[in-house]
Every structure is written in C-alpha cells, then in structure tokens.
N, C-alpha and C. Protein backbone atom coordinates (compact mmCIF):
# COMPACT_ATOMS: atom_id res chain seq x y z
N UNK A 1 125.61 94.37 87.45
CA UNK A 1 124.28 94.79 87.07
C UNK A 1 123.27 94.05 87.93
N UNK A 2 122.55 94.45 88.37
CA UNK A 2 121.11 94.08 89.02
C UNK A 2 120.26 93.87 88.56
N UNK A 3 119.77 92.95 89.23
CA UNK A 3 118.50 91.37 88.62
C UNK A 3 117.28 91.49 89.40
N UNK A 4 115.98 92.24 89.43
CA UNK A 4 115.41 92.24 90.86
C UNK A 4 113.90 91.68 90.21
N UNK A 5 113.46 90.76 90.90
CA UNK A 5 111.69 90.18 90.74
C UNK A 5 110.90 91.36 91.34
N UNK A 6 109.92 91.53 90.50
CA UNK A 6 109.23 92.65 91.33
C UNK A 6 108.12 92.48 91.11
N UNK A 7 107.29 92.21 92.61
CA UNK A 7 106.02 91.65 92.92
C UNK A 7 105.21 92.98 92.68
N UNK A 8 103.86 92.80 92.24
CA UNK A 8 102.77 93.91 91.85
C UNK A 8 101.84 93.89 92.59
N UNK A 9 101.75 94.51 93.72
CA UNK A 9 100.04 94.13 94.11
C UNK A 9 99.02 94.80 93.84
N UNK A 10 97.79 94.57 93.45
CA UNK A 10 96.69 95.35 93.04
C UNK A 10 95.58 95.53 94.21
N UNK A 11 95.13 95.93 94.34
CA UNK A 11 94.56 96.16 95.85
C UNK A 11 93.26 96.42 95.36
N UNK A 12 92.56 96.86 93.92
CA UNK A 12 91.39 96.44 93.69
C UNK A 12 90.97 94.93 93.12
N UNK A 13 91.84 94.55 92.46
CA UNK A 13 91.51 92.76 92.46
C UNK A 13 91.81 91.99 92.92
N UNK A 14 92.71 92.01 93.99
CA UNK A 14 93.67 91.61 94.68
C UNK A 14 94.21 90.30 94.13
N UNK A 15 95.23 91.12 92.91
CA UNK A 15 95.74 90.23 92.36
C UNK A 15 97.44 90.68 92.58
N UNK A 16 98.17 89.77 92.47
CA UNK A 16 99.81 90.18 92.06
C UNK A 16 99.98 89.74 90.87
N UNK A 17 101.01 90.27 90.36
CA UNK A 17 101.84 90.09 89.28
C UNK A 17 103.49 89.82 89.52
N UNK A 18 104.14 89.31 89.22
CA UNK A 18 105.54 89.65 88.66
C UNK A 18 105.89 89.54 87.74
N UNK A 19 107.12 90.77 87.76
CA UNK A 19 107.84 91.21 86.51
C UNK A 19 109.40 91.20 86.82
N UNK A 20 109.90 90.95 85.85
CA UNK A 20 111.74 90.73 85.67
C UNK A 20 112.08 92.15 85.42
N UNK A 21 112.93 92.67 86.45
CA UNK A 21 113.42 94.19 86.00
C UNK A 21 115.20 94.09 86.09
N UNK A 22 115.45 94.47 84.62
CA UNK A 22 116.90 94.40 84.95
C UNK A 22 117.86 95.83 84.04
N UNK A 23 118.68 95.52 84.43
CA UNK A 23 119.69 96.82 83.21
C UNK A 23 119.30 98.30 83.88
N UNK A 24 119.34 99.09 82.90
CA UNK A 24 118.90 100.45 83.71
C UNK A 24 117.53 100.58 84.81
N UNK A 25 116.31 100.26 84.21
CA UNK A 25 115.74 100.15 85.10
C UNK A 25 115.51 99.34 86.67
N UNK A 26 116.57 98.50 86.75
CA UNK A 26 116.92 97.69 88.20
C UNK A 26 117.63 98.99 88.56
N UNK A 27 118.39 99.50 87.77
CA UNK A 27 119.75 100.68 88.72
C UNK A 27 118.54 101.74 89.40
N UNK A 28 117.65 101.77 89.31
CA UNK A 28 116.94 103.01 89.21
C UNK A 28 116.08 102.78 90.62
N UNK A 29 116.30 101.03 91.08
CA UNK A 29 115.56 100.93 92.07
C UNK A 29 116.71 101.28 93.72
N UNK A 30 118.35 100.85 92.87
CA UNK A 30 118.84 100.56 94.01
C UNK A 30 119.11 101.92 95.07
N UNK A 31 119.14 102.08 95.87
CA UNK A 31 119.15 103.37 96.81
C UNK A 31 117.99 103.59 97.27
N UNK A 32 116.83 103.01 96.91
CA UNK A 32 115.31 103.39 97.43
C UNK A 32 115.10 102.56 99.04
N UNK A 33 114.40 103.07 99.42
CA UNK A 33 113.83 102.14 100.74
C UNK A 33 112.60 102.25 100.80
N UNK A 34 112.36 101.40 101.69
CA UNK A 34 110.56 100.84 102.01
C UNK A 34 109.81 102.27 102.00
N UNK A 35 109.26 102.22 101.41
CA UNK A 35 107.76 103.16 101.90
C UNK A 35 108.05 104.41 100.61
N UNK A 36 109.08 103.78 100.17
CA UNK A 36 109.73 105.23 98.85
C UNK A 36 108.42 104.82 98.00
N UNK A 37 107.94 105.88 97.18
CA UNK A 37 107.19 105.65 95.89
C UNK A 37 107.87 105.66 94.44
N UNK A 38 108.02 104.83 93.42
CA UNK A 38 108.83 105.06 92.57
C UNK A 38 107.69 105.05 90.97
N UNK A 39 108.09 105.25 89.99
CA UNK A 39 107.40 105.05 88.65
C UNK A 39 107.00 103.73 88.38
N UNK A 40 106.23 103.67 87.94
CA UNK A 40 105.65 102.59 87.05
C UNK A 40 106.40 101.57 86.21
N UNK A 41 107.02 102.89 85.42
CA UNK A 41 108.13 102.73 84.41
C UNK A 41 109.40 101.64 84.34
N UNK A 42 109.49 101.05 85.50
CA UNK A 42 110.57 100.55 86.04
C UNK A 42 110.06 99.37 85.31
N UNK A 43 108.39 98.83 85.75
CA UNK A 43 108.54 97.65 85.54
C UNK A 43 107.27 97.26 84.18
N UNK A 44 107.46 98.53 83.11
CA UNK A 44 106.59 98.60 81.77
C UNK A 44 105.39 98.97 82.42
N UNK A 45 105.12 99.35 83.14
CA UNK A 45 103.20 100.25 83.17
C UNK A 45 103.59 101.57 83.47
N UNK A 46 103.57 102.31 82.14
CA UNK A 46 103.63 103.71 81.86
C UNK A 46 102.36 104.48 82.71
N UNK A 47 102.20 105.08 83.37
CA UNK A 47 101.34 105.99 84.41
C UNK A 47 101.21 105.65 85.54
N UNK A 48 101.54 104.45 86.25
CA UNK A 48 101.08 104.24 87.00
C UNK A 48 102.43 104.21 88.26
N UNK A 49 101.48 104.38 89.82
CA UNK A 49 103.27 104.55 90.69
C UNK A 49 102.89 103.54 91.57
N UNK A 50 104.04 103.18 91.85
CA UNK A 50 103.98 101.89 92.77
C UNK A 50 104.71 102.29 94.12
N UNK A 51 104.36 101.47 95.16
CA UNK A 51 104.92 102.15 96.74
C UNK A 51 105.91 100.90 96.85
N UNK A 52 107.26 101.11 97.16
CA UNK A 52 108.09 99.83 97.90
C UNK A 52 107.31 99.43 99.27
N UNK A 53 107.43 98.17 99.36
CA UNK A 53 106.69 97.79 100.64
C UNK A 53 107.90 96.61 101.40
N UNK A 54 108.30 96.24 100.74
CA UNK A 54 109.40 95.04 101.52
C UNK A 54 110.20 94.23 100.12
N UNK A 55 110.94 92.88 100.65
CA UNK A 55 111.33 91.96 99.72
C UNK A 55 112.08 91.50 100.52
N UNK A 56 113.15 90.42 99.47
CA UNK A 56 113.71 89.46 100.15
C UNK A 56 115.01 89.15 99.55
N UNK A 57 115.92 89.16 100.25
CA UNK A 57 117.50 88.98 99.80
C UNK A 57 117.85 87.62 98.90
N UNK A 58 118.75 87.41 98.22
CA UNK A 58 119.41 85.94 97.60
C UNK A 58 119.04 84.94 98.48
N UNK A 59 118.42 85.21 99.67
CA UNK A 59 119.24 83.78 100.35
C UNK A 59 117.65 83.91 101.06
N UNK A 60 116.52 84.55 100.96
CA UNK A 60 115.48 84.29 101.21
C UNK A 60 115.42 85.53 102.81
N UNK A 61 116.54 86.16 103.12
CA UNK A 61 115.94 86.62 104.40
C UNK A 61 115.57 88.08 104.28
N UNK A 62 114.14 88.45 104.80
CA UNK A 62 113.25 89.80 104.82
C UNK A 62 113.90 90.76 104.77
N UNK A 63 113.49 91.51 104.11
CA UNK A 63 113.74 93.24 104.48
C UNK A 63 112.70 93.85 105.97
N UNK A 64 113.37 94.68 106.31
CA UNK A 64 112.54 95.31 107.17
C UNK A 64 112.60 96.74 107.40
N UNK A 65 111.34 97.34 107.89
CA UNK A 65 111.21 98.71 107.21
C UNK A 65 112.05 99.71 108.57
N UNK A 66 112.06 98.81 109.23
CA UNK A 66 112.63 99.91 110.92
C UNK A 66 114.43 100.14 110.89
N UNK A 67 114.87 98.77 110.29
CA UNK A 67 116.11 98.66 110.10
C UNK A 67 116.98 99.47 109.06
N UNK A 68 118.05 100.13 109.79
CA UNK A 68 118.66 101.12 108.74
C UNK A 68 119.42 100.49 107.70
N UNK A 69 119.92 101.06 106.61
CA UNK A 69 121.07 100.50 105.61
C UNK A 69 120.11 99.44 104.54
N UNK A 70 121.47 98.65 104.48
CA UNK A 70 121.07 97.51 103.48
C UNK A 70 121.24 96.24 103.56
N UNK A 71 122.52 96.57 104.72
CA UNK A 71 123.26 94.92 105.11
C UNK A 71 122.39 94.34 106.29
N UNK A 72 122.48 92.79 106.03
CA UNK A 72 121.92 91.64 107.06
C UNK A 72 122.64 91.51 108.57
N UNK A 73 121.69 91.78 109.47
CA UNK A 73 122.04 91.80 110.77
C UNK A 73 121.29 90.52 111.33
N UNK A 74 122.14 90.44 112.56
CA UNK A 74 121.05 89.49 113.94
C UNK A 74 120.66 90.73 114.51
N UNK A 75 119.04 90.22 114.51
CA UNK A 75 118.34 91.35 115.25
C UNK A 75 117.64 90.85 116.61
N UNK A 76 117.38 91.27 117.81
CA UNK A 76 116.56 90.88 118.64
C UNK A 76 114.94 91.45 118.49
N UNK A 77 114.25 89.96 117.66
CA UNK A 77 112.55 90.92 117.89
C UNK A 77 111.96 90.57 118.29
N UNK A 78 110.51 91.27 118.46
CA UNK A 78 109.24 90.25 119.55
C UNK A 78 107.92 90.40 118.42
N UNK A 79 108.54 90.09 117.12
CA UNK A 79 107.14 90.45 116.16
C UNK A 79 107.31 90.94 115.09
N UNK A 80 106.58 91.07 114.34
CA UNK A 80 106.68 91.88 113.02
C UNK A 80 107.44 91.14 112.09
N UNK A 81 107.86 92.43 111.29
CA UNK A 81 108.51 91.38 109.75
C UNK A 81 109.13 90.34 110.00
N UNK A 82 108.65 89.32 109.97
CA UNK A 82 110.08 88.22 109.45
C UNK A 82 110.47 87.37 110.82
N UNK A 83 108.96 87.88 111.90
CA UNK A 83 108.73 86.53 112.81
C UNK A 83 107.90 86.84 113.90
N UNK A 84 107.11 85.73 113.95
CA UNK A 84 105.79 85.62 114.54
C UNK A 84 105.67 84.62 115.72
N UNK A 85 105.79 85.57 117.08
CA UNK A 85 105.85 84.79 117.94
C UNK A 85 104.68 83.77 118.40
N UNK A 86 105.66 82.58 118.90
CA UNK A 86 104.17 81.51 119.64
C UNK A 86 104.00 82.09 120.32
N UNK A 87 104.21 82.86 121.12
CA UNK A 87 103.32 83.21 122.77
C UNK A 87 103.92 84.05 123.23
N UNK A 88 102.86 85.16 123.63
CA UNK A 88 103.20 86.96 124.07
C UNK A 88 103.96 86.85 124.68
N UNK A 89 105.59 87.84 124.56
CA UNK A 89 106.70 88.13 125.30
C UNK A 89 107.73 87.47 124.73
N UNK A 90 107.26 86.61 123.75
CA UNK A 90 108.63 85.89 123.19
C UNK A 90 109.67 86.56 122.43
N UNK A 91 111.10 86.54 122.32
CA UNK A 91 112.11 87.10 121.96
C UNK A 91 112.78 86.51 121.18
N UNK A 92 113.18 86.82 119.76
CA UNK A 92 114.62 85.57 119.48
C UNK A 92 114.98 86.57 118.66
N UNK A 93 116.49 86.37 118.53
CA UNK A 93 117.43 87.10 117.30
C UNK A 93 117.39 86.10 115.89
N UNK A 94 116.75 87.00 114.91
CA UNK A 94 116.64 86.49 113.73
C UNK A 94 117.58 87.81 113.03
N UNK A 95 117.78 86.85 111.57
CA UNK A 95 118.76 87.76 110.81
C UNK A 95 117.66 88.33 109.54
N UNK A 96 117.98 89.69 109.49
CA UNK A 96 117.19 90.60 108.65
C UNK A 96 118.01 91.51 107.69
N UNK A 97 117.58 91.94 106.78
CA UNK A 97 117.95 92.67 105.93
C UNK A 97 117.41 94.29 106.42
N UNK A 98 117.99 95.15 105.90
CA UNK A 98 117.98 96.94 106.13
C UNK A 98 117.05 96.93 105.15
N UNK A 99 115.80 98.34 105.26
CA UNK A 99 115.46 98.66 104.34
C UNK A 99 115.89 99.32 103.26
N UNK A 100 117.08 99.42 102.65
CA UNK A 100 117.17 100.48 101.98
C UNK A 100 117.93 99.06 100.64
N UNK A 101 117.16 99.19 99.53
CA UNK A 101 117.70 98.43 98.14
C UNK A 101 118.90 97.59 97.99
N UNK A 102 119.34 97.18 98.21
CA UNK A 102 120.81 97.05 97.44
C UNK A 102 120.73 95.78 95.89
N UNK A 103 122.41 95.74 95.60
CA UNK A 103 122.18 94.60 94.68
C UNK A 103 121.89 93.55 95.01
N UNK A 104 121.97 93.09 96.48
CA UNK A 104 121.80 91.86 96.66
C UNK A 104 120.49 91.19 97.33
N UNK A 105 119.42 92.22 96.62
CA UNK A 105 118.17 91.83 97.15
C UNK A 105 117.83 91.08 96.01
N UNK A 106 116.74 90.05 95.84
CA UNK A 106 116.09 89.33 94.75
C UNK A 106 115.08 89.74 94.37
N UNK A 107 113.87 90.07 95.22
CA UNK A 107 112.73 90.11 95.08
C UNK A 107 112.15 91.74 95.65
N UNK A 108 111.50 92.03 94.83
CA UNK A 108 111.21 93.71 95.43
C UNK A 108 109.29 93.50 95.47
N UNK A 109 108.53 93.86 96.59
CA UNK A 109 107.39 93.92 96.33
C UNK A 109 106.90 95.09 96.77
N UNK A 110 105.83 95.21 95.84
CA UNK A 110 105.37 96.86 95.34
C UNK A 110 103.69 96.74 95.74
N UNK A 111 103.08 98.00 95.68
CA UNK A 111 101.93 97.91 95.61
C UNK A 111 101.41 99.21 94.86
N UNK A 112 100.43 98.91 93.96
CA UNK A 112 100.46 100.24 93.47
C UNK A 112 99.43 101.34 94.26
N UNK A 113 99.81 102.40 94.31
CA UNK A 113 99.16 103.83 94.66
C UNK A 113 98.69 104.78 93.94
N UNK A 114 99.02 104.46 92.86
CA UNK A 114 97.99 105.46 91.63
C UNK A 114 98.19 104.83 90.29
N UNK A 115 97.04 104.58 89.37
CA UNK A 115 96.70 103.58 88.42
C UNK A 115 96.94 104.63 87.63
N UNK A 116 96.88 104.12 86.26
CA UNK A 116 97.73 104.70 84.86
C UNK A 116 95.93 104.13 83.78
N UNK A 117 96.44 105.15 82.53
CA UNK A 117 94.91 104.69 81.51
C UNK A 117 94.73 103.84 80.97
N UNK A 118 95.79 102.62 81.11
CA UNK A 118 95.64 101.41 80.55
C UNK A 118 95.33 100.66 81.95
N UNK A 119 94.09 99.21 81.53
CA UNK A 119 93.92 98.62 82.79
C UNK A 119 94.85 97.49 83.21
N UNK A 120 95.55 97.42 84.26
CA UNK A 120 96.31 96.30 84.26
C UNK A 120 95.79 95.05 83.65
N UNK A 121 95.14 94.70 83.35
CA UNK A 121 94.85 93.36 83.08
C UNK A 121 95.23 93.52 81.25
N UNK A 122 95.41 94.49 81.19
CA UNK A 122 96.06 94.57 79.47
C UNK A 122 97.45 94.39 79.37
N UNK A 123 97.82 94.98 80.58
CA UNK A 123 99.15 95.33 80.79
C UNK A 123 100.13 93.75 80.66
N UNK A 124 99.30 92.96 81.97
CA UNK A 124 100.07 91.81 82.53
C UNK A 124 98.91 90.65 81.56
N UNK A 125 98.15 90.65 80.13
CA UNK A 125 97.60 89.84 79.67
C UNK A 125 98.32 88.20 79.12
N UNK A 126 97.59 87.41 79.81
CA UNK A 126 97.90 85.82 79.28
C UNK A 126 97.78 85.75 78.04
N UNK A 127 98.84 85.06 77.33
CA UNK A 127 98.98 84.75 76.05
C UNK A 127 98.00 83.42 76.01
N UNK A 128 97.23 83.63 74.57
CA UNK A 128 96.29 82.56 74.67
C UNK A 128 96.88 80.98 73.86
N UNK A 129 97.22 80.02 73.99
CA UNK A 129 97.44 79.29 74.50
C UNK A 129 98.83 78.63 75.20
N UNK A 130 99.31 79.29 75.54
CA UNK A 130 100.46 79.50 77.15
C UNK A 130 99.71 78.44 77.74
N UNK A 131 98.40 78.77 78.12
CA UNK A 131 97.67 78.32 79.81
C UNK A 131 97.27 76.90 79.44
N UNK A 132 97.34 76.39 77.90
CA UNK A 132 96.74 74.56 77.86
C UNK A 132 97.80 74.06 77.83
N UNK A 133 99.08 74.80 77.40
CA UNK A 133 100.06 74.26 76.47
C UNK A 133 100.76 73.79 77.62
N UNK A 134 101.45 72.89 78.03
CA UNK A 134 102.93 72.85 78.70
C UNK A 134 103.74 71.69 77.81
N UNK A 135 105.08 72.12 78.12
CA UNK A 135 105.95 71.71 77.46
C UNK A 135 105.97 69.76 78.03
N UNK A 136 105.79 69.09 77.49
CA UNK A 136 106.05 67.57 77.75
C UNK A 136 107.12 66.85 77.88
N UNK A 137 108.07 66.37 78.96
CA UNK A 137 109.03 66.20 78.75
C UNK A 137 109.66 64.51 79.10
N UNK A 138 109.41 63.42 78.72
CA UNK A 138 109.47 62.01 78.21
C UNK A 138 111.06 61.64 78.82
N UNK A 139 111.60 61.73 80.12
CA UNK A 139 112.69 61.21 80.65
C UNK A 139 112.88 59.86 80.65
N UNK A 140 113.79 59.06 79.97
CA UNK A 140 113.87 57.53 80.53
C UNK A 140 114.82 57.38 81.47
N UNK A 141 114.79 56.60 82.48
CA UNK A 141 115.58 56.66 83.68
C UNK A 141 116.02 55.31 83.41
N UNK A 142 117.72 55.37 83.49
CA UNK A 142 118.47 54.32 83.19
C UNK A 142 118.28 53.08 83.69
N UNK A 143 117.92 51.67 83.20
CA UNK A 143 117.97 50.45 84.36
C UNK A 143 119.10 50.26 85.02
N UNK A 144 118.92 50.04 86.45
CA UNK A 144 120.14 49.92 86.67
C UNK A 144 120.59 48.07 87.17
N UNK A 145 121.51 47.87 86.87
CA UNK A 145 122.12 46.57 86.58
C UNK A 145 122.09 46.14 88.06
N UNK A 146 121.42 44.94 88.86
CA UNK A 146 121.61 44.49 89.83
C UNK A 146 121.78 43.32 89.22
C-alpha cells in the first residue's frame, strides 16, 4: 500500500499545505504523471482539482517532467529540475526519477487549478491551541563515571 505527502500550493495566498494520503486514495495517484490534473478528493477538499507538478522519491531524489517511466536514472543535464549549474555550459550526470507516480515516491506536490465552495483556509484550519501548546519533554542524561 502507498504512503504519499502531498504538498498543496495555493497560488492566491501563496501558501502550501500538506496532507497524508494513504489507502485507496494514494492508489488513485499511482500511474499519474506530471502535468496530469487529478481531484481534490484524494487529499479531503471536495471541489477542488489540483495539477501534479513534481516530487521526490524515499531517498530524496526529484522527479522530472521530460523523463519517461518511473524508475531512477543517471541523467546527463545542463539545468532544470534537480540541478543548477555554476556557470553556462556546465554538464554533470545526476540521478533522477521518471515522471510518471510510482510507490516509491514520498512526496507528491500539487498546485491547485480550480477552487471548490469551501475556502481553503477552513479546509486546512489550525486547531486552537496546537500553536502555544508543545509537548515538553524533561530528558536526564546519564552521569557518566570518570
């Protein structure tokens, strides 16, 4: 079963969100690729559609939208996703991920393309006191005998 983080971007507040999508709705992402538009639904905001835009495998390395499949290659690039050259003409083989879903991506980021009648900020609302509260946690660290 598939476990995927899925980043929200809002492009009028320019805010993100993430959300934990797992069980049926993770299955529903896998087979999609970059630039696919999918439901809302996936990740609890009923109306609204979100565009795949990229993410990032278990092990931290990019998706990219030019690359076919799903599996991690050495690629030769001069730019773009997932590396930014020091100085025009530069070349190196970095390892990239395919655009197209699989299980072994972590992180999925979205952006949305058409808003739903609830406003996000209801949707993704802070529980009120979450934000003073943190948990306190009082470790004693053993003396150690010299």
């Amino acid at each position: 079963m598939a476990d995927f983080r899925v980043t929200i971007s809002d492009s009028k507040s320019k805010l993100a969100y993430q959300v934990a999508v797992s069980g049926p709705a993770a299955n529903k992402l896998i087979g999609k690729n970059i630039g696919d538009v999918v439901s809302g639904d996936i990740a609890g905001m009923a109306g609204y559609t979100l565009k795949l835009t990229g993410g990032t495998d278990k092990d931290g390395f990019a998706m990219r939208g030019d690359l076919p499949g799903s599996a991690r290659r050495k690629i030769l690039v001069a730019g773009g996703v997932g590396y930014i050259p020091k100085a025009e003409g530069v070349k190196r083989r970095k390892s990239m991920r395919g655009h197209e879903i699989s299980s072994d991506i972590s992180q999925i980021n979205t952006v949305i393309v058409e808003y739903g009648e609830k406003p996000i900020t209801e949707i993704f609302i802070k529980k009120e006191g979450e934000e003073g509260k943190k948990e306190e946690r009082k470790t004693e660290r053993p003396k150690s005998k010299r």
